[in-house]
N, C-alpha and C. Protein backbone atom coordinates (compact mmCIF):
# COMPACT_ATOMS: atom_id res chain seq x y z
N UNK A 1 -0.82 -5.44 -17.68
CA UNK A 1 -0.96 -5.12 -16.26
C UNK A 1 -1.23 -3.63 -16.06
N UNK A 2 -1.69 -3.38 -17.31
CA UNK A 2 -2.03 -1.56 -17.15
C UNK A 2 -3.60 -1.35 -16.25
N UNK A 3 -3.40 0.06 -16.10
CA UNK A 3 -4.72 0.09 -15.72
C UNK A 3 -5.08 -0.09 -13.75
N UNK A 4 -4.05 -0.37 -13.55
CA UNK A 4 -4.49 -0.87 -11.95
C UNK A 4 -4.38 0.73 -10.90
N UNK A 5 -4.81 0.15 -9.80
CA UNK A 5 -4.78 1.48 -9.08
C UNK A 5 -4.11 1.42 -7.84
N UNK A 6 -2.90 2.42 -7.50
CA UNK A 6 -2.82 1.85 -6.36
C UNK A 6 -2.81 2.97 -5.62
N UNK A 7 -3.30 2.88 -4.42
CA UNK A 7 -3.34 3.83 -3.30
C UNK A 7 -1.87 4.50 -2.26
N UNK A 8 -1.49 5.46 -2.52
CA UNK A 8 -0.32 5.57 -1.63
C UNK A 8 -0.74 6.78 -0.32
N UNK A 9 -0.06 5.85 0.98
CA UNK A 9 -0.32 6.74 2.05
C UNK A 9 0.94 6.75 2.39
N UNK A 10 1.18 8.54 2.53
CA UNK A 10 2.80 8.90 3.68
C UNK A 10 2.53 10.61 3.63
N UNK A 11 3.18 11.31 4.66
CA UNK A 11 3.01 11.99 5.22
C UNK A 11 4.38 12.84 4.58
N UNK A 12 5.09 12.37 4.05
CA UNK A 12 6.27 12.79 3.18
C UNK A 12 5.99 12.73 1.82
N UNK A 13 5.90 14.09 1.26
CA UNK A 13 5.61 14.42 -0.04
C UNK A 13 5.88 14.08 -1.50
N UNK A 14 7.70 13.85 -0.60
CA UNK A 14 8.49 13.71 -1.68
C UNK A 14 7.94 12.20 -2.46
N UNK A 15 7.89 11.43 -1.14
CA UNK A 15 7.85 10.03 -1.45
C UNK A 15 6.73 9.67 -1.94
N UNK A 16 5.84 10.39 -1.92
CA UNK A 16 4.23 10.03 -2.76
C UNK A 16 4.79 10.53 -4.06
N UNK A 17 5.35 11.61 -4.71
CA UNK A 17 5.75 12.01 -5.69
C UNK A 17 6.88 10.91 -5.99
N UNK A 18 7.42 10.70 -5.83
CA UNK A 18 8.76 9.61 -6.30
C UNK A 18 8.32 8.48 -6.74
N UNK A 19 7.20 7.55 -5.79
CA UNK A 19 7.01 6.83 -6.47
C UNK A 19 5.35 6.76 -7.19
N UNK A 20 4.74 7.75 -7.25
CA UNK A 20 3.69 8.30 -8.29
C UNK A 20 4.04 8.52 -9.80
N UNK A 21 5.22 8.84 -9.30
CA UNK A 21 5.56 9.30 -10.75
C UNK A 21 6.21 7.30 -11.75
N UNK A 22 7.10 7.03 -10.38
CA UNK A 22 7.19 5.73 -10.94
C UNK A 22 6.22 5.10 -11.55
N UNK A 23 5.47 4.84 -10.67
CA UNK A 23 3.80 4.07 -11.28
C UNK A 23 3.21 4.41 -12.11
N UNK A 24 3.21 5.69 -12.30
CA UNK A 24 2.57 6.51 -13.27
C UNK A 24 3.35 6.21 -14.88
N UNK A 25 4.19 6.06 -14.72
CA UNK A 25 5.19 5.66 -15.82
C UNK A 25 5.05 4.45 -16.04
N UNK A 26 4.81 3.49 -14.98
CA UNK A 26 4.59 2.22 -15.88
C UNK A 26 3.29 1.35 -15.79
N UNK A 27 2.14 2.38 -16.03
CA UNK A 27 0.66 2.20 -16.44
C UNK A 27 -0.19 2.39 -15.55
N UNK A 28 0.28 1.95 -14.16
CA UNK A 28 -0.30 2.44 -13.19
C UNK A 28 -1.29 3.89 -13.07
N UNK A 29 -2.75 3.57 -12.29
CA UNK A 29 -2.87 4.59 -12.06
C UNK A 29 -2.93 4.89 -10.46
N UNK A 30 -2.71 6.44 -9.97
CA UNK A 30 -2.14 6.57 -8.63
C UNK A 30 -3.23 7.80 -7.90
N UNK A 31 -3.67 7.25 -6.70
CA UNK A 31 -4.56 8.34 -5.85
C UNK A 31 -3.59 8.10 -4.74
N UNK A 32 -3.49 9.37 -3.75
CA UNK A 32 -2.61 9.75 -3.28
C UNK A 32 -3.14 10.28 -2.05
N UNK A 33 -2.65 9.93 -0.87
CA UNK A 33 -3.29 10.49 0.45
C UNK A 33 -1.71 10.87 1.89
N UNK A 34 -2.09 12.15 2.33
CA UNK A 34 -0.85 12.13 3.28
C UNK A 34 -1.14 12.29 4.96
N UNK A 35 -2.07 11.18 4.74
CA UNK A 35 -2.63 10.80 6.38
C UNK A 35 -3.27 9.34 6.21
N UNK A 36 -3.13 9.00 7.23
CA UNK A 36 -4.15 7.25 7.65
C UNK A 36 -5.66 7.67 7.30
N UNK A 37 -5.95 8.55 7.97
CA UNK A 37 -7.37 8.48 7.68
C UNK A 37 -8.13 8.89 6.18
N UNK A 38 -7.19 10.28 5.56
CA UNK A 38 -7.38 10.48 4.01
C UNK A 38 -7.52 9.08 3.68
N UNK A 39 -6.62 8.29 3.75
CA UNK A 39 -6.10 6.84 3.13
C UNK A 39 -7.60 6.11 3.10
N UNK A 40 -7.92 5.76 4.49
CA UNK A 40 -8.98 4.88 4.21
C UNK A 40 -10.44 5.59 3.67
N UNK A 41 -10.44 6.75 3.63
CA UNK A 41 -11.91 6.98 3.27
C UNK A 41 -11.68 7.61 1.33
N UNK A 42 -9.97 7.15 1.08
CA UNK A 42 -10.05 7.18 -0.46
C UNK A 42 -10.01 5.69 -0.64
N UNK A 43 -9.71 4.72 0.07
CA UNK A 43 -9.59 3.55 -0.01
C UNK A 43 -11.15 2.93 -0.12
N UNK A 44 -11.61 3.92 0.45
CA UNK A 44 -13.36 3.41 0.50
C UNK A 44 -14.10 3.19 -0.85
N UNK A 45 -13.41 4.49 -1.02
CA UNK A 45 -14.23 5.47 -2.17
C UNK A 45 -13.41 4.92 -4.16
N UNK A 46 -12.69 4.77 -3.59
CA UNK A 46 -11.53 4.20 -5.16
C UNK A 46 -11.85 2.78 -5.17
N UNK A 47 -11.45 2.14 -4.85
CA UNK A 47 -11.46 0.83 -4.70
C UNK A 47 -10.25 0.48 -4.99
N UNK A 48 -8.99 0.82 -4.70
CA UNK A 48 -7.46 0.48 -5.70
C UNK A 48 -7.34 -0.82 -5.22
N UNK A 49 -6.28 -1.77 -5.98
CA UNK A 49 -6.28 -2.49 -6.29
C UNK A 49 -4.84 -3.53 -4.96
N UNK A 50 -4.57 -1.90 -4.58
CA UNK A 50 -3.19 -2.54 -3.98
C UNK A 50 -2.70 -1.06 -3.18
N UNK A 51 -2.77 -1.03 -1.56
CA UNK A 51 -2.51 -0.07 -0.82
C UNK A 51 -1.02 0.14 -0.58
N UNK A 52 -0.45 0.99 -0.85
CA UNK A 52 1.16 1.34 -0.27
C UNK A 52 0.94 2.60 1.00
N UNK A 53 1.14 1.83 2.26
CA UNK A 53 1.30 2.89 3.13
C UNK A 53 2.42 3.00 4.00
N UNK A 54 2.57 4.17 4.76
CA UNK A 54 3.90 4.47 5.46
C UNK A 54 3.15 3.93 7.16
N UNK A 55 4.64 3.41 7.97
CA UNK A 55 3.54 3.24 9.12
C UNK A 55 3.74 4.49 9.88
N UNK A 56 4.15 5.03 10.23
CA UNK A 56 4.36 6.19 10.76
C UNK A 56 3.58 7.46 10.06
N UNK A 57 2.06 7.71 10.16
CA UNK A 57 1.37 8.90 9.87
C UNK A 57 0.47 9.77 10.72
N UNK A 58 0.23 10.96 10.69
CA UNK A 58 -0.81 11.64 11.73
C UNK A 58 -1.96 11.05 11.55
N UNK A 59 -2.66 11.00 12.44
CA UNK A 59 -3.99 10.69 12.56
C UNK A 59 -4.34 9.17 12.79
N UNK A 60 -4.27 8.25 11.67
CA UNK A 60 -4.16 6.97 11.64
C UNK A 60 -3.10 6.48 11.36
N UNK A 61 -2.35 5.55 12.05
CA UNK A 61 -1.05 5.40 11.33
C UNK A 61 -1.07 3.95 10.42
N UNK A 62 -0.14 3.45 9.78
CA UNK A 62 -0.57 2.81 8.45
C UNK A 62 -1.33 0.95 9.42
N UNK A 63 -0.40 0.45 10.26
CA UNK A 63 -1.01 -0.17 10.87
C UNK A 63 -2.80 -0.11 11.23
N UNK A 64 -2.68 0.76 11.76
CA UNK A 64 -4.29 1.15 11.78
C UNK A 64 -5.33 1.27 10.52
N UNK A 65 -4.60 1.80 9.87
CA UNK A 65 -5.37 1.79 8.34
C UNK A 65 -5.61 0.73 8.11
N UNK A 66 -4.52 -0.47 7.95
CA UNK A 66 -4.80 -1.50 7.38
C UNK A 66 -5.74 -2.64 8.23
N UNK A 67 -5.63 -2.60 9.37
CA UNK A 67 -6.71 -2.71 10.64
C UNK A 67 -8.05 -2.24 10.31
N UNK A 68 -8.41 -1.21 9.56
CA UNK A 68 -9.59 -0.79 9.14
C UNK A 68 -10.18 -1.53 7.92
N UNK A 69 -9.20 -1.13 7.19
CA UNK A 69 -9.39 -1.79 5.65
C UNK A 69 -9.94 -3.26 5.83
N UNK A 70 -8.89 -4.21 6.71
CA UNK A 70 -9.79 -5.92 6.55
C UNK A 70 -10.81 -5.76 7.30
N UNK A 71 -11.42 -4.94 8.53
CA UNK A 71 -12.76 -4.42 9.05
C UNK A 71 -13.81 -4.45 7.80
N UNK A 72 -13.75 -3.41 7.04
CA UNK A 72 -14.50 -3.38 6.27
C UNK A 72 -14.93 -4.34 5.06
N UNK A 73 -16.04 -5.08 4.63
CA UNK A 73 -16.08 -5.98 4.09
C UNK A 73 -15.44 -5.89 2.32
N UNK A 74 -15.81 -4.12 1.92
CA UNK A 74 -15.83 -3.87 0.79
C UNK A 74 -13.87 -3.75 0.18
N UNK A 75 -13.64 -3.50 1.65
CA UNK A 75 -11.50 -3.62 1.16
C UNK A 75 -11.39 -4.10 1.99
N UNK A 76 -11.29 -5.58 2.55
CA UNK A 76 -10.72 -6.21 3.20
C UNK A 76 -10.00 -7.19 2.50
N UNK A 77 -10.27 -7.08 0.72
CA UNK A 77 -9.32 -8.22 0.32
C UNK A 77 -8.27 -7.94 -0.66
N UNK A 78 -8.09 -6.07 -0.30
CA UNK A 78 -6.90 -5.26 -0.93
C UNK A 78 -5.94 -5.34 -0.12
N UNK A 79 -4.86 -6.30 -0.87
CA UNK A 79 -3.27 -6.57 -0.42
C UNK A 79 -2.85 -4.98 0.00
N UNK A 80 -1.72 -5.19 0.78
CA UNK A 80 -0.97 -3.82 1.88
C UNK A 80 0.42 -4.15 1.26
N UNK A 81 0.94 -3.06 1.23
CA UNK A 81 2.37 -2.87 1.33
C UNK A 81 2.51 -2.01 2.57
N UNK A 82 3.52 -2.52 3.65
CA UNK A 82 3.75 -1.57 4.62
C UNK A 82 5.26 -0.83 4.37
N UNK A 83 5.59 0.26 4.51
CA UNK A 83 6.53 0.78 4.31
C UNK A 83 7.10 1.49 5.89
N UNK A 84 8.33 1.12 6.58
CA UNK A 84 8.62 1.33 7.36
C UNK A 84 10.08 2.03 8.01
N UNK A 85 10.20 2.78 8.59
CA UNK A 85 11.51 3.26 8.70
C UNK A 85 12.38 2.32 9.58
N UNK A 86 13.75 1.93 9.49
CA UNK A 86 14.08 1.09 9.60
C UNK A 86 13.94 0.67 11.39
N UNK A 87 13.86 1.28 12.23
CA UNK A 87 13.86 1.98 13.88
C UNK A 87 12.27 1.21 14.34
N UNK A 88 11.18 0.77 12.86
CA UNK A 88 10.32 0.63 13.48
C UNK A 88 10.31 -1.19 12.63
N UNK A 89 10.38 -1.88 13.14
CA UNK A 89 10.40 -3.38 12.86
C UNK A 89 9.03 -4.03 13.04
N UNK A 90 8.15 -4.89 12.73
CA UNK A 90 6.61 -4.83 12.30
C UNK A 90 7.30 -6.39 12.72
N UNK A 91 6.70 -7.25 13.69
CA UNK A 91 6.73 -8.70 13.47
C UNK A 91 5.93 -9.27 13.16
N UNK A 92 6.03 -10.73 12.59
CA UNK A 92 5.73 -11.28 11.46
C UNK A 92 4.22 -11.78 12.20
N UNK A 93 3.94 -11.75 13.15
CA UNK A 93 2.83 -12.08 13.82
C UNK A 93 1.50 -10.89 13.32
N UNK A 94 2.03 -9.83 13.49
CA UNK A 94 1.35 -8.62 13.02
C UNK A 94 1.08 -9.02 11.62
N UNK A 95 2.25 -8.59 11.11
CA UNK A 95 2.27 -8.80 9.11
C UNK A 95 1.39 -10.18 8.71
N UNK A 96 1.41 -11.19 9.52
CA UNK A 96 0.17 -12.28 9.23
C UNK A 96 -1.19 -12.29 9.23
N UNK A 97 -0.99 -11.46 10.81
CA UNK A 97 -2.30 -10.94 11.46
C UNK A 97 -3.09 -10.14 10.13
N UNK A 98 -1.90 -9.37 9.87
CA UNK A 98 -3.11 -8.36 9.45
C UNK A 98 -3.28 -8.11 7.74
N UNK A 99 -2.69 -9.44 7.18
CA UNK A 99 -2.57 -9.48 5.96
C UNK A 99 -2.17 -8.81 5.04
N UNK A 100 -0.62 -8.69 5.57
CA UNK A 100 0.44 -7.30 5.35
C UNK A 100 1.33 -8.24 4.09
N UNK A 101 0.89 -8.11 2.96
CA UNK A 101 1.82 -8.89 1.76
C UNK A 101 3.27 -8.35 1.70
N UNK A 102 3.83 -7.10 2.48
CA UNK A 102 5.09 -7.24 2.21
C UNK A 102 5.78 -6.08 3.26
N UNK A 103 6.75 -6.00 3.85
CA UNK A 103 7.14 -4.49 4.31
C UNK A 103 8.42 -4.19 4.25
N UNK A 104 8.72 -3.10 3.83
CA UNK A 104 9.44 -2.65 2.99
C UNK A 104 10.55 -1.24 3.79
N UNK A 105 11.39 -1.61 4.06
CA UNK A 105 12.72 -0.37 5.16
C UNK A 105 12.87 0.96 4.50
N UNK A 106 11.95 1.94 4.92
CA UNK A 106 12.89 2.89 4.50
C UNK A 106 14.39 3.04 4.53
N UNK A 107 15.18 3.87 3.51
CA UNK A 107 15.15 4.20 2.38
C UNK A 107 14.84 2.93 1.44
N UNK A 108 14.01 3.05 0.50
CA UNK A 108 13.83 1.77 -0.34
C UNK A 108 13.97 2.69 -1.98
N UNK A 109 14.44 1.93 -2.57
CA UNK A 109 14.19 2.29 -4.53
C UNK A 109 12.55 2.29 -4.53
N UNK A 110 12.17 3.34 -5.47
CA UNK A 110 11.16 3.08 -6.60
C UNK A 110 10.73 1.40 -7.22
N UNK A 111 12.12 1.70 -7.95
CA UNK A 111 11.90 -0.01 -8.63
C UNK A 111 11.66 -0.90 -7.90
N UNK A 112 12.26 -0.53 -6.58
CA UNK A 112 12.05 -2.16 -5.47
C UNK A 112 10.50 -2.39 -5.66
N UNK A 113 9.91 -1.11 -5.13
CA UNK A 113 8.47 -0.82 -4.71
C UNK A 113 7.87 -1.14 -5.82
N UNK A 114 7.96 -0.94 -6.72
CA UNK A 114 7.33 -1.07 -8.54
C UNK A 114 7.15 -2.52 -8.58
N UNK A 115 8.45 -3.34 -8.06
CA UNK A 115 8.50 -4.94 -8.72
C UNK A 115 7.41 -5.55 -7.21
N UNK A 116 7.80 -5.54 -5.70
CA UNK A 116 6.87 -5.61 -5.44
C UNK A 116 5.66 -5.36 -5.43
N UNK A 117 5.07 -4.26 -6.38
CA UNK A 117 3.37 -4.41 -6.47
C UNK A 117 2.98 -4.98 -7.33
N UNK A 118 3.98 -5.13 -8.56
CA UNK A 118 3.86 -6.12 -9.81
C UNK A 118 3.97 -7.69 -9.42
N UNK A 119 4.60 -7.86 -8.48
CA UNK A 119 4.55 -9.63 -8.08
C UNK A 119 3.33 -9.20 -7.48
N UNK A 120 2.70 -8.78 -5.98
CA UNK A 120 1.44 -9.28 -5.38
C UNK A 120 0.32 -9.56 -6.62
N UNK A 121 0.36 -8.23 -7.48
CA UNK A 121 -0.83 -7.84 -8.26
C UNK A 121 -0.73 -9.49 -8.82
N UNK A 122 0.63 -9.61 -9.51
CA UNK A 122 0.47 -10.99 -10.63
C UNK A 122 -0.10 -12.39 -9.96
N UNK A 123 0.41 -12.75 -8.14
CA UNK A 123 0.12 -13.54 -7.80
C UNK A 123 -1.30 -13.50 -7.24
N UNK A 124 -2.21 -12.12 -6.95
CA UNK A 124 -3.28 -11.90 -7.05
C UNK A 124 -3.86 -12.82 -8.27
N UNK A 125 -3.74 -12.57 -9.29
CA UNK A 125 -4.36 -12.27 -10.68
C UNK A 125 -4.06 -13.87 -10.76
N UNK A 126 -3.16 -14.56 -10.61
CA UNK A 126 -3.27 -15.90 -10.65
C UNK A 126 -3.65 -16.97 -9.93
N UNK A 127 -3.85 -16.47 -8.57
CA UNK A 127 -4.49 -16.94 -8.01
C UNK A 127 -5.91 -17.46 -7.95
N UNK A 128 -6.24 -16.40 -8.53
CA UNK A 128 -7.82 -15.99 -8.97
C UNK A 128 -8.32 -16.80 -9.74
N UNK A 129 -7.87 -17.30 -11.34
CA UNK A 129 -7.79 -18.09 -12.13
C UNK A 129 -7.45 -19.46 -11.73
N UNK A 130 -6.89 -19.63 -10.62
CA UNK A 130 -6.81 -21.25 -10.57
C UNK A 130 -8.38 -21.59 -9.91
């Protein structure tokens, strides 16, 4: 499962570093953006495999990003992780809508975040094959 790419958007430094470094450690490779809009025009341009964004960012916020992303034909079929502070609750109408594979409360672990991109990616990857 080496080799994959995943895109992280947040506006908090630390947390692109925290879990960059996670990913980075376990084969992952990591492009890194600290705005909605950086996000989608590296999302354009990379092609990663699997978006982690914060919803709360300047410019575009992660909702919106991911609103863009299924817009576009070329990433509209890159799974989302939404990452959210706990104050902001995403209902499941949205997260359907907008083909939000998982969202995730700030404060969250690394590892949480690690094992969820390792299940979408795997049920991606098997999906595919059936």
């Amino acid at each position: 499962m080496t080799g994959k790419k995943v895109l992280i958007a947040d506006d908090e430094i630390h947390i692109i570093h925290v879990v960059a470094i996670k990913l980075r450690n376990n084969g992952y490779d990591v492009v890194a953006a600290n705005n909605g809009a950086e996000a989608y025009e590296l999302a354009c341009r990379e092609k990663p495999d699997i978006v982690v964004t914060d919803y709360q960012m300047p410019f575009v916020t992660g909702i919106e990003l991911i609103e863009k992303l299924r817009k576009n034909d070329e990433t509209k079929h890159i799974p989302a992780v939404l990452l959210t502070a706990r104050s902001f609750a995403i209902t499941q109408e949205i997260q359907e809508s907008l083909g939000i594979e998982e969202c995730l409360s700030k404060p969250f672990s690394p590892k949480e975040l690690l094992k969820t991109i390792e299940d979408i990616l795997y049920q991606r990857a098997v999906a595919i094959r059936v």
